[in-house]
Protein backbone atom coordinates (compact mmCIF):
# COMPACT_ATOMS: atom_id res chain seq x y z
CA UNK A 1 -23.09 -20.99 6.39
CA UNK A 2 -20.36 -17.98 5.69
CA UNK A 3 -17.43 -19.79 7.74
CA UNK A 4 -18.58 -23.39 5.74
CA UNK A 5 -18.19 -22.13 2.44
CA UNK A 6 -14.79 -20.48 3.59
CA UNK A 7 -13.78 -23.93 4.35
CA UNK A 8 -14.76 -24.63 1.08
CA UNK A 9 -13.09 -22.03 -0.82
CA UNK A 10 -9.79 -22.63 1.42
CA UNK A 11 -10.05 -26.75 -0.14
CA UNK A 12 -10.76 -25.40 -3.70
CA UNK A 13 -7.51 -23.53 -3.99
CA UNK A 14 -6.04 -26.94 -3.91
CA UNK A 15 -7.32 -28.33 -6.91
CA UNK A 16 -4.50 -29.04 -9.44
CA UNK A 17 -6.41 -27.00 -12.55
CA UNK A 18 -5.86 -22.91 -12.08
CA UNK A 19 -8.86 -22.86 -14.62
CA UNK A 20 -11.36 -25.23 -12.41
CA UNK A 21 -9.84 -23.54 -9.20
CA UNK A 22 -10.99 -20.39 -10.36
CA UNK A 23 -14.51 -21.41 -11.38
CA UNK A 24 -15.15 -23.03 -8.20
CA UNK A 25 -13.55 -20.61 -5.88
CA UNK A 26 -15.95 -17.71 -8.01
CA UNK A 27 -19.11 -19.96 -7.22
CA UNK A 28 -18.22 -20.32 -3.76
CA UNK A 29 -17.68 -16.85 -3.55
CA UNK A 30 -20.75 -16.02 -5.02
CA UNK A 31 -22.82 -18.18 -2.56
CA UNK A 32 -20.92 -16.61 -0.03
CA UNK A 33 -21.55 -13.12 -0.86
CA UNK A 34 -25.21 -13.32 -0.64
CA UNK A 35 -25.46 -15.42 2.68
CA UNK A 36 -23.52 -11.98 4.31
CA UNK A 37 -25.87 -10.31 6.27
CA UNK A 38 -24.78 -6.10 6.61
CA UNK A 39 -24.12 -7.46 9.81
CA UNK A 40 -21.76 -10.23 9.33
CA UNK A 41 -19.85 -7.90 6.25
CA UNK A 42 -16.19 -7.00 7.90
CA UNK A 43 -15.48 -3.29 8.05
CA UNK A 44 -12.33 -2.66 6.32
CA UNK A 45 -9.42 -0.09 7.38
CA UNK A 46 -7.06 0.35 4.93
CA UNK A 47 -4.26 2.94 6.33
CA UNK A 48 -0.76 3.79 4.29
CA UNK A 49 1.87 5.61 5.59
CA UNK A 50 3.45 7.69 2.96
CA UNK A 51 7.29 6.61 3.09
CA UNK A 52 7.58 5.25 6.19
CA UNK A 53 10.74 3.28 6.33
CA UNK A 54 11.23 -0.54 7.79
CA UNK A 55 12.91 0.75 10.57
CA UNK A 56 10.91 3.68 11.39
CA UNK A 57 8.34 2.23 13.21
CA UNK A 58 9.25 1.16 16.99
CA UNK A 59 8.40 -2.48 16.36
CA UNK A 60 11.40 -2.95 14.18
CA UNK A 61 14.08 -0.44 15.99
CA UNK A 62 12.50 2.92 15.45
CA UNK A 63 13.92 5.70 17.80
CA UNK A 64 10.96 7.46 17.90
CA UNK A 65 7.80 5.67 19.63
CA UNK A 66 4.84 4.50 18.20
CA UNK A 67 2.65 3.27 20.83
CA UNK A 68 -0.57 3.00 19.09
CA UNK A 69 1.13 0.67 16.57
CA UNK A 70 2.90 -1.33 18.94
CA UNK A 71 -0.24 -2.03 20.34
CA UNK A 72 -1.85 -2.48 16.94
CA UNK A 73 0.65 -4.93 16.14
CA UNK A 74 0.19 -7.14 19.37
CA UNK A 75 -3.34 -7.94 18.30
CA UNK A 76 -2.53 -8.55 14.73
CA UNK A 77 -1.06 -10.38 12.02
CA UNK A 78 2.34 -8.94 10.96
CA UNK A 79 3.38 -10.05 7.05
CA UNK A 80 6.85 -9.77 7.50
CA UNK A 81 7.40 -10.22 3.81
CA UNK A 82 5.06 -8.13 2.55
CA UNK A 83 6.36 -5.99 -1.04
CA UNK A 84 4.84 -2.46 -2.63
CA UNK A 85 6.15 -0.43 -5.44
CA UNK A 86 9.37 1.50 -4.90
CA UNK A 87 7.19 4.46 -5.14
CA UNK A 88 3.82 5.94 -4.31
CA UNK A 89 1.49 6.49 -7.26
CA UNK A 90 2.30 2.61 -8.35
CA UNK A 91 1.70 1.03 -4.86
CA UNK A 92 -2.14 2.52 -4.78
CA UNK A 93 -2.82 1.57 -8.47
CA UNK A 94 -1.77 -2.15 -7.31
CA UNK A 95 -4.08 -1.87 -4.04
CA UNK A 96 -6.83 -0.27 -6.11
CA UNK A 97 -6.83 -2.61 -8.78
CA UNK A 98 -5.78 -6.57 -7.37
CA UNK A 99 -2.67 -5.55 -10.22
CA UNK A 100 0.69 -4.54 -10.98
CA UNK A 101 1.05 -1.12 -11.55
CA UNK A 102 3.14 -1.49 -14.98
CA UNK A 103 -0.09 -3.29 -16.31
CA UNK A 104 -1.24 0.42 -16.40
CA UNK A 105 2.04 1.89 -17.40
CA UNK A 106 2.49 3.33 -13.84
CA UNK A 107 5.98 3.17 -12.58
CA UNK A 108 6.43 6.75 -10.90
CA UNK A 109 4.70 9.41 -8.72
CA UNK A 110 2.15 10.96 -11.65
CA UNK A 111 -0.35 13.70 -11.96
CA UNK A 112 -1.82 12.07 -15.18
CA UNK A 113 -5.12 9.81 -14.90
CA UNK A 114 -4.26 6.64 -13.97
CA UNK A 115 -6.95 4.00 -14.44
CA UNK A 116 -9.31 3.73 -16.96
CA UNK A 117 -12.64 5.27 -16.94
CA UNK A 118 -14.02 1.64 -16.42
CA UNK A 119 -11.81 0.02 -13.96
CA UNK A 120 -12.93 -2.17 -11.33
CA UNK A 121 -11.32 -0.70 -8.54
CA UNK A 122 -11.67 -1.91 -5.25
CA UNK A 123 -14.40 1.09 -3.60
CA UNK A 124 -15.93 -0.17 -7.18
CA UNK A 125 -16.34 -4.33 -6.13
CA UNK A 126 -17.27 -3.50 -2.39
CA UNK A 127 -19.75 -1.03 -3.39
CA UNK A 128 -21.22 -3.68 -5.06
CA UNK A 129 -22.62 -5.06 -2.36
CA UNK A 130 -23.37 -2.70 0.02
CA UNK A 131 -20.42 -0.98 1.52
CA UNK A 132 -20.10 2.85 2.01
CA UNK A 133 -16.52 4.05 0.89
CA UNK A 134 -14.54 6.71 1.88
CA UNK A 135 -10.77 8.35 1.12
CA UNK A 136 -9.39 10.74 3.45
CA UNK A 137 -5.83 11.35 2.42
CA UNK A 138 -3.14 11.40 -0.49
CA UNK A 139 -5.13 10.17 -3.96
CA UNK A 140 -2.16 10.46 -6.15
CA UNK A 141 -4.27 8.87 -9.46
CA UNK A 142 -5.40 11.62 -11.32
CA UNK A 143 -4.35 15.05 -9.60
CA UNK A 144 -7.34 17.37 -11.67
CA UNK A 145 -10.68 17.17 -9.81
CA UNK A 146 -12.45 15.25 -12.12
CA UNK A 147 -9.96 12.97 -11.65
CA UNK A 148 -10.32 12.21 -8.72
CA UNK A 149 -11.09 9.33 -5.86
CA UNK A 150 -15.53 9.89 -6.31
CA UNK A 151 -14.92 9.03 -10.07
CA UNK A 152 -13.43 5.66 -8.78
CA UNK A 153 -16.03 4.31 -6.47
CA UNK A 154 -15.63 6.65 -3.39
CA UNK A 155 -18.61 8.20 -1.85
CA UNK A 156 -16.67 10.74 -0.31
CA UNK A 157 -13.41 11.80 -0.25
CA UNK A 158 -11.05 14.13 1.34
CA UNK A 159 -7.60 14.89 0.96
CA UNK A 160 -4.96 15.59 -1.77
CA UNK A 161 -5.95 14.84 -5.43
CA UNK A 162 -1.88 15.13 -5.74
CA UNK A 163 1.04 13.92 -3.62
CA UNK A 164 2.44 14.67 -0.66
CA UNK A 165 1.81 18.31 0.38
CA UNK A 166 3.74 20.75 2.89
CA UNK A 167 2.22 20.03 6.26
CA UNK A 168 0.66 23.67 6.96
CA UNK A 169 -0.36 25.28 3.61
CA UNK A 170 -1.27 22.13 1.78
CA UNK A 171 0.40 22.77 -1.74
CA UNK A 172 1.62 20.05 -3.84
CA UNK A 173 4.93 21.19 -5.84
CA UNK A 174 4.75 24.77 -7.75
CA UNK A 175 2.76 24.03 -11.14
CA UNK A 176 -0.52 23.54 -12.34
CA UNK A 177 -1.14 20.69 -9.65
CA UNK A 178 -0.04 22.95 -6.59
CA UNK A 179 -3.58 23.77 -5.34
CA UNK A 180 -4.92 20.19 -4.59
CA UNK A 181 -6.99 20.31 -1.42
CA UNK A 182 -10.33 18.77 -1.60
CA UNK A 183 -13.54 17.46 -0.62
CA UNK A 184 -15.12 15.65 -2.76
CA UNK A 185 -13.39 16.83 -5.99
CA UNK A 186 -13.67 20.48 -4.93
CA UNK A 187 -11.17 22.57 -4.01
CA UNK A 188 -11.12 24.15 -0.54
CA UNK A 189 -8.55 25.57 1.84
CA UNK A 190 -8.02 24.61 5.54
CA UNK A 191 -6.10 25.21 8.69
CA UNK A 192 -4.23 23.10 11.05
CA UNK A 193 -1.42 20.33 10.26
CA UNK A 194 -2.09 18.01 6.85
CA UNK A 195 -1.96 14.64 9.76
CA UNK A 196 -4.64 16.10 12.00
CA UNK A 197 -6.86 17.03 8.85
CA UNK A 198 -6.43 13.59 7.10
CA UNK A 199 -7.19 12.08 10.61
CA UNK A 200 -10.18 14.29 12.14
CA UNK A 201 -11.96 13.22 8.74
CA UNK A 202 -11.40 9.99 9.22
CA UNK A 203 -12.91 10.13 12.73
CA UNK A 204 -16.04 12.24 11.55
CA UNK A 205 -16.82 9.63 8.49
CA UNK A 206 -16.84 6.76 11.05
CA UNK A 207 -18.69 8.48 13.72
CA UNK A 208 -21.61 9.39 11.01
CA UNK A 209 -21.79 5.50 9.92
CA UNK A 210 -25.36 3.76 9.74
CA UNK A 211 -25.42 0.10 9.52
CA UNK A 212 -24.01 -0.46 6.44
CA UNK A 213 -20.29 -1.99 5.86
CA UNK A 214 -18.15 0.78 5.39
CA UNK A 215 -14.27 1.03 3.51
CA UNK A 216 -12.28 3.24 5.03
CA UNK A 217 -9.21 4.22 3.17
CA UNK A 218 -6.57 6.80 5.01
CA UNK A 219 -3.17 7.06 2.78
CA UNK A 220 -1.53 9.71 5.25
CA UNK A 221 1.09 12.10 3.89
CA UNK A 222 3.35 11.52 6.72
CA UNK A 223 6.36 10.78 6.90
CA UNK A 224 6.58 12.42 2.85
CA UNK A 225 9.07 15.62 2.59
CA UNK A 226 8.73 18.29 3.39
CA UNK A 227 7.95 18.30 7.15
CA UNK A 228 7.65 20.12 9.89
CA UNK A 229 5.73 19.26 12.81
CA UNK A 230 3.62 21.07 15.75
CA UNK A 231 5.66 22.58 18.61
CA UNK A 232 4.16 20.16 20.64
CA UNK A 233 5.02 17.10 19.23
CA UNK A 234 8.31 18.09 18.41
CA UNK A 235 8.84 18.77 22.37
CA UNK A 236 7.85 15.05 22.81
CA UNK A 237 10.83 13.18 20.84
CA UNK A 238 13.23 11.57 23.14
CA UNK A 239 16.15 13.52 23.81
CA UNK A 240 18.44 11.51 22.37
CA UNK A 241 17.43 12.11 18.80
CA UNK A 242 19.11 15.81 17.73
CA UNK A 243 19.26 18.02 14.67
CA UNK A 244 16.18 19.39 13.34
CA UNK A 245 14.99 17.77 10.77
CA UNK A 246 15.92 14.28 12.98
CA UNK A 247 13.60 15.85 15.31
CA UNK A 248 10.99 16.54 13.38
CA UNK A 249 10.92 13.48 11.30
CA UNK A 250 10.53 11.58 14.96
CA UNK A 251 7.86 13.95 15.08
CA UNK A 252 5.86 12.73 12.19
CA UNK A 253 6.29 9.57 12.80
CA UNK A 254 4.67 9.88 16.93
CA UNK A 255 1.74 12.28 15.39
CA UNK A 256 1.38 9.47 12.36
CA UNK A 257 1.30 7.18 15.01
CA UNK A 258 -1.26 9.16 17.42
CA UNK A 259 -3.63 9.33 14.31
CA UNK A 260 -3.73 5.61 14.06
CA UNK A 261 -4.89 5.84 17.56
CA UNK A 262 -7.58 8.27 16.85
CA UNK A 263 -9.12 6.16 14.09
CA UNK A 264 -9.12 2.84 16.16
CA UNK A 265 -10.41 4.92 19.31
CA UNK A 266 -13.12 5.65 17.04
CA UNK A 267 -14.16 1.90 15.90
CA UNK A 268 -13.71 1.12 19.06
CA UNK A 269 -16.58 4.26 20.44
CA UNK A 270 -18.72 3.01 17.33
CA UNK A 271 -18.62 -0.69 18.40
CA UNK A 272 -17.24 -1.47 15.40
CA UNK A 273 -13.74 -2.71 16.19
CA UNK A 274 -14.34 -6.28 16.76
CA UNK A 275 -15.61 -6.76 13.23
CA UNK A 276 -13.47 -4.43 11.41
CA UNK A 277 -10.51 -5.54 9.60
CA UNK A 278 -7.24 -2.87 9.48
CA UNK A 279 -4.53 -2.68 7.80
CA UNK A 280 -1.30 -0.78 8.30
CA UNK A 281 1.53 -0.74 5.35
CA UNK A 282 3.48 1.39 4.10
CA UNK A 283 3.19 2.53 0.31
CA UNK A 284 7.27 2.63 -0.19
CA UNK A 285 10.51 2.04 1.42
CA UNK A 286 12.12 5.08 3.64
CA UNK A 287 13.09 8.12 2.18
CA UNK A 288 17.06 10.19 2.42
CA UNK A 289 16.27 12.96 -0.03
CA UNK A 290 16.45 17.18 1.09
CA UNK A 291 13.22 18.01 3.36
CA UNK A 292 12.52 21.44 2.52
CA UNK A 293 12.47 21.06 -1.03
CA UNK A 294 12.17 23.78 -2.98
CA UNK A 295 9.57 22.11 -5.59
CA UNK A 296 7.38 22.71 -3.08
CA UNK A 297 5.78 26.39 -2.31
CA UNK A 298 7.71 27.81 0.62
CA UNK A 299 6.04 26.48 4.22
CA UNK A 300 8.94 27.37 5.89
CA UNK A 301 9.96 23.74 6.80
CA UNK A 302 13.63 23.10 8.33
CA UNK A 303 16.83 22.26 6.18
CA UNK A 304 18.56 18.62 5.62
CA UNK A 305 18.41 14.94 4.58
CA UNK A 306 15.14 12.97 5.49
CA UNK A 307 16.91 10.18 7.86
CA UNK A 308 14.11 7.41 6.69
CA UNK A 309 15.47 4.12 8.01
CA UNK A 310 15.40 1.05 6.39
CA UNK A 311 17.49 -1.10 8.51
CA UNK A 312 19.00 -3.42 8.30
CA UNK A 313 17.31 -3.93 4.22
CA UNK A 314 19.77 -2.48 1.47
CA UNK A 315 17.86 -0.09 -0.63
CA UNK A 316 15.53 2.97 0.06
CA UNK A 317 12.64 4.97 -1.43
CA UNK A 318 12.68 4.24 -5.70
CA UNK A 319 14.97 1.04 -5.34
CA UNK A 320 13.71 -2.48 -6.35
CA UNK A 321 15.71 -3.62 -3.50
CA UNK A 322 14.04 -5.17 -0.14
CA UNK A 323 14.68 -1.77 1.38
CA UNK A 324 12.41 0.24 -1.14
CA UNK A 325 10.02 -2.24 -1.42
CA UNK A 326 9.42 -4.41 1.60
CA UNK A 327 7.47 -2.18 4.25
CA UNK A 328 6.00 -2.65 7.85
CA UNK A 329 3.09 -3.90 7.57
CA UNK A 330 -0.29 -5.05 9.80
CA UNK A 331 -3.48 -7.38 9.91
CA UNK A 332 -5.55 -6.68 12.13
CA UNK A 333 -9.21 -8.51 12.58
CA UNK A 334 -10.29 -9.32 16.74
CA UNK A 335 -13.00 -11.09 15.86
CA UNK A 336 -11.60 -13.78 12.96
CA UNK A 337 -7.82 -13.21 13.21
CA UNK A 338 -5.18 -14.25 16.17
CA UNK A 339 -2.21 -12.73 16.31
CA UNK A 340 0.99 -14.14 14.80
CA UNK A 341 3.57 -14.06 12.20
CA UNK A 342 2.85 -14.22 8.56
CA UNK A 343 6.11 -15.46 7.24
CA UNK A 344 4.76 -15.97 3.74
CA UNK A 345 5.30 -13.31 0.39
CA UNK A 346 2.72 -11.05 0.19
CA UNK A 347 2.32 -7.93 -1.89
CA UNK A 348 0.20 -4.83 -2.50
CA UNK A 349 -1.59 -6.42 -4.84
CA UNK A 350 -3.04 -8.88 -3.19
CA UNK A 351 -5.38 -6.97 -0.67
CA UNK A 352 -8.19 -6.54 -3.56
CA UNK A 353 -8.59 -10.25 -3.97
CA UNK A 354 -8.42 -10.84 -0.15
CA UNK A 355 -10.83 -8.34 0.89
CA UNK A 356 -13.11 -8.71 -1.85
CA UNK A 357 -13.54 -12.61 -0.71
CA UNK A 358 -13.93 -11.50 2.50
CA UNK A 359 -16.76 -8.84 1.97
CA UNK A 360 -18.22 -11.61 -0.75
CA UNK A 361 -17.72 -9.37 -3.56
CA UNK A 362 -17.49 -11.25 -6.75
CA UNK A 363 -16.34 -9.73 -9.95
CA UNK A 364 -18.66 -9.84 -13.48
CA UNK A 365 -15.47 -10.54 -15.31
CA UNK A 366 -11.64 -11.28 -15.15
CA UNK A 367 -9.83 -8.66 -13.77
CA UNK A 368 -7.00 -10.22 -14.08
CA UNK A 369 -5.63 -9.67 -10.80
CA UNK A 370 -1.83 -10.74 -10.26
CA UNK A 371 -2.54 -10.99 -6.77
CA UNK A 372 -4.03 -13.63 -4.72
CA UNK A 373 -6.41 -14.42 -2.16
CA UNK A 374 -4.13 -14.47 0.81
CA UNK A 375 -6.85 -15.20 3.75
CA UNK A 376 -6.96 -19.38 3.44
CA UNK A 377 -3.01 -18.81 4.32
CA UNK A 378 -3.49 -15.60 6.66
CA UNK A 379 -6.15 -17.54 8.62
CA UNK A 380 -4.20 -20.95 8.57
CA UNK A 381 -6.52 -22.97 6.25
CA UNK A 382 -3.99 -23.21 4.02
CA UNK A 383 0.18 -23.76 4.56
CA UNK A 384 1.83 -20.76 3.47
CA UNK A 385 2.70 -21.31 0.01
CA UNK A 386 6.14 -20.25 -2.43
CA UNK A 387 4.62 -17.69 -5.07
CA UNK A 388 6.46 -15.54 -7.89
CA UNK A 389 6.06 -11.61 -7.69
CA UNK A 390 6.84 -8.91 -10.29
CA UNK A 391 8.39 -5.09 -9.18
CA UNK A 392 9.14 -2.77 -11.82
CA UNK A 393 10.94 0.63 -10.76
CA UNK A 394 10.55 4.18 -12.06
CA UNK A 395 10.09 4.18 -16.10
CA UNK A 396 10.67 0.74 -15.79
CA UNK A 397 14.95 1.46 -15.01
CA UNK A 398 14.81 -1.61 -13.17
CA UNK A 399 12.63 -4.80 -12.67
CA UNK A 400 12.57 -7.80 -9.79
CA UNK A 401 11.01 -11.15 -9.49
CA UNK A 402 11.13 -12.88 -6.42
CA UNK A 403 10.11 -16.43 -6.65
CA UNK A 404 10.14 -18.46 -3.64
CA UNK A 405 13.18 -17.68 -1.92
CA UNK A 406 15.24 -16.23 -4.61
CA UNK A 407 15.10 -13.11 -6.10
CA UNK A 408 16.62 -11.31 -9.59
CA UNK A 409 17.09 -7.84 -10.16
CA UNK A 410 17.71 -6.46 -13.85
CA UNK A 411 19.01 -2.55 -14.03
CA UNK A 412 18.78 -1.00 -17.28
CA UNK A 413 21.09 1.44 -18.38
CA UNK A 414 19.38 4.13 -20.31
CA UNK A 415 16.18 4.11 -22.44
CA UNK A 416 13.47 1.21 -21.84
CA UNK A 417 10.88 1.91 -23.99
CA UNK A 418 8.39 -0.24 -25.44
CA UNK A 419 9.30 -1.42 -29.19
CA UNK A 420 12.93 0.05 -29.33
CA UNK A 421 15.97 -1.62 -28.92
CA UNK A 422 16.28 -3.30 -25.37
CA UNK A 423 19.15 -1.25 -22.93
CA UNK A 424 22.17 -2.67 -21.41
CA UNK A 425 21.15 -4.60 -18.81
CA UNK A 426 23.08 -5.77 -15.65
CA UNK A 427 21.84 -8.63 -13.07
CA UNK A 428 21.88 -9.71 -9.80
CA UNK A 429 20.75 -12.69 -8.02
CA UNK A 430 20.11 -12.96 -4.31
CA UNK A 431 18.69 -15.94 -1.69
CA UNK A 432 16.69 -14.15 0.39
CA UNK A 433 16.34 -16.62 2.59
CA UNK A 434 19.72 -16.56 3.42
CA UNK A 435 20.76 -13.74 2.76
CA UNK A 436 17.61 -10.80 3.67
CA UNK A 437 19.54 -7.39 3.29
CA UNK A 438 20.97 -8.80 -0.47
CA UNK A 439 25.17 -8.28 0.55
CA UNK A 440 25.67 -11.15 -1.71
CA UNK A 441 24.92 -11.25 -5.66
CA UNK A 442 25.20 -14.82 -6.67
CA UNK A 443 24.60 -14.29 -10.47
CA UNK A 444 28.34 -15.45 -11.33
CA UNK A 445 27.86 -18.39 -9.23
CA UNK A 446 24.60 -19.65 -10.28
CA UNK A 447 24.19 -18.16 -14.05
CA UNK A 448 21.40 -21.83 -14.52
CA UNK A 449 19.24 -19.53 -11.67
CA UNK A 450 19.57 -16.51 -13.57
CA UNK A 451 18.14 -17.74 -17.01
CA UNK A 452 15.08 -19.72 -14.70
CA UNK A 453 14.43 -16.21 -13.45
CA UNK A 454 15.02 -13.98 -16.37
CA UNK A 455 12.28 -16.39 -18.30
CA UNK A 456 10.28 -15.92 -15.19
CA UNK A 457 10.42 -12.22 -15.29
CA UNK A 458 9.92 -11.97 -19.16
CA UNK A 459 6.79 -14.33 -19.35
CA UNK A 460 5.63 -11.87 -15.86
CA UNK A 461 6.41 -8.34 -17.94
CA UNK A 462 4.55 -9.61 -21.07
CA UNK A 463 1.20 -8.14 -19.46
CA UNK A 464 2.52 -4.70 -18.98
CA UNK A 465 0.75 -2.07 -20.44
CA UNK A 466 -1.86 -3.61 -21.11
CA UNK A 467 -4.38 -1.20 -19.65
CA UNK A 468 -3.07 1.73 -20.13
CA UNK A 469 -5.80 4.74 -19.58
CA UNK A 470 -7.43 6.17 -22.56
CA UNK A 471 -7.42 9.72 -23.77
């Protein structure tokens, strides 16, 4: 009955009324969540690299190798246009809530709360029926303890309450926020290297599953400033990459790498990997700022620029271009997915809706998700379809909307505050079709394009902050 009503589901998002098509595809997806057995529920591995650039990875160029992904990534699905914030706290408010992160007034790393008390996160809807949850990582949504990831539908978590931390002591930057270690909302300190913590956890939650569905969530700190790695992964970067911090950035990227590894090893021990779905992304574009920054409580890590590589995409780390915002990124599912390209947009957002569908959790209410249901055009039910998506950068400086194949930036100069006077504004219009690492701004040429997009964008923004959290 399950793969019928997908069928079903698939045809419905066809039907020429959004309203209808939403009615019917929440019926269907109703029916469907109570015909899933435990059983026939997907496991779901959600893993995000903490600014891992486009090039980084060995699939795209990378100089350092990545085996286990390699491998990952010839038995998957790889969205080669899939988008995330520019930075990290706004990427995992739009995979935790199925919406853009200015809906929340979230445009930078924060320490302040988030989400409201009451949102539907995504732990929230699978929990709903039946799945176990579990962070092991970077939370980055509330950095105080009760705050934190098991006051958002987590049964256990594990991790940072903060961002990233130095790689041996654990401390977020010197302030109030600096001691952030935790399990489950309490503060604890640990030994050994922040990648092998975030990953043995990861191993012991699976290994101590039962027979419920479980979500697995594992936002690493790596490749995040400041680094330095063990001795002995440092001693296994290719020669050919020199200076220190080169070397250890290779570094974080092959133990990253080897802690994917661990955690599908460990599906695959449970006899869980055929069923389990996994996904690899990224949660920002590469990074070029100083490593051993001295925000951070001293950890002795080595001096220079990060060389995060986002190549050949213009843009890094807190850009709206492609290169801060388009990451590497990886579907994995043995026993439902085959292998391929996904040459379609995609973006952060639209994992809650997908997986939700999948593990036939049906929301009570509108969420009003801006993303989509991607799996009728993952799976190849549907044709891959032109959408409109919406990117706003740090305190809202700067704002994208790419909309089939075109895509308009707007940089604002100075203050952008809600209710004052707008800022001085410039544009720029790219074909990204044509033209992938944006070398050529066409707004002079094709000023009609501009004012299609700049409506676009306005009637996109007018939802912004429109869940702010309370006091």
């Amino acid at each position: 009955m399950g793969k019928e009503i997908i069928c079903q589901i698939s045809i419905v998002f066809a039907f020429p009324s959004p309203a209808m098509r939403q009615l019917i595809a929440l019926l269907f997806l109703s029916l469907l969540g109570s015909s899933l057995s435990a059983a026939e529920k997907p496991d779901i591995v959600f893993i995000i690299a903490d600014d891992l650039g486009w090039a980084d990875v060995a699939f795209h160029g990378g100089n350092a190798p990545t085996p286990n992904l390699d491998k990952l990534r010839s038995g998957a699905v790889e969205l080669t246009q899939h988008y995330v914030a520019p930075v990290c706290s706004p990427t995992r408010t739009g995979l935790m809530t199925g919406r853009c992160w200015s809906r929340f007034g979230v445009t930078t790393p924060q320490n302040e709360r988030a989400l409201r008390w009451d949102t539907v996160t995504l732990p929230r809807a699978l929990k709903t029926v039946g799945y176990d949850t579990c962070l092991t990582g970077k939370w980055h949504l509330g950095s105080l303890p009760e705050q934190g990831p098991n006051h958002f539908g987590f049964d256990h978590s594990y991790g940072s309450l903060a961002g990233g931390v130095s790689p041996w002591n654990h401390r977020y930057k010197q302030g109030p926020f600096s001691v952030t270690w935790q399990r489950d909302e309490k503060l604890i300190e640990e030994n050994g290297h922040v990648t092998d913590l975030i990953a043995s956890e990861a191993v012991h939650w699976i290994e101590s599953r039962g027979d419920a569905p479980f979500f697995l969530y594992a936002p690493f700190t790596a490749v995040h400033l400041p680094i330095k790695e063990p001795e002995e992964w440092v001693a296994r970067v290719p020669a050919g990459i020199t200076g220190d911090v080169a070397r250890h950035y290779a570094a974080s990227i092959m133990h990253l790498d080897d802690a994917v590894g661990r955690i599908l090893a460990a599906l695959e021990k449970k006899g869980r990997r055929e069923n389990t779905i996994v996904v690899f992304t990224s949660d920002n574009g590469g990074s070029t700022a100083e490593n051993n920054d001295l925000k951070y409580p001293d950890d002795n890590c080595p001096d220079g620029k990060i060389p995060g590589n986002n190549t050949p995409l213009r843009g890094e780390k807190a850009t709206v271009y492609e290169g801060g915002t388009r990451v590497a990124t990886l579907l994995s599912w043995p026993a439902k997915l085959k292998p391929g390209m996904f040459q379609g947009v995609a973006q952060i957002t639209d994992w809650m809706p997908t997986l939700c569908s999948l593990a036939g959790a049906t929301p009570k209410q509108d969420l009003k998700w801006d993303g989509i249901n991607l799996w009728p055009q993952l799976s190849g039910a549907e044709p891959v379809k032109p959408r409109a998506i919406y990117t706003t950068g740090p305190n809202f400086n700067a704002s994208a909307v790419r909309d089939g194949d075109w895509k308009l930036i707007v940089t604002r100069k100075g203050s952008a505050k809600k209710d004052k006077a707008p800022a001085a504004e410039t544009t720029e219009l790219y074909n990204i079709a044509t033209d992938p690492n944006e070398t050529t701004d066409l707004s002079t040429k094709d000023p009609a394009k501009v004012t299609e997009l700049r409506a676009r964008m306005a009637e996109l923004a007018k939802a912004d902050r429109d869940a702010v959290a309370d006091d």
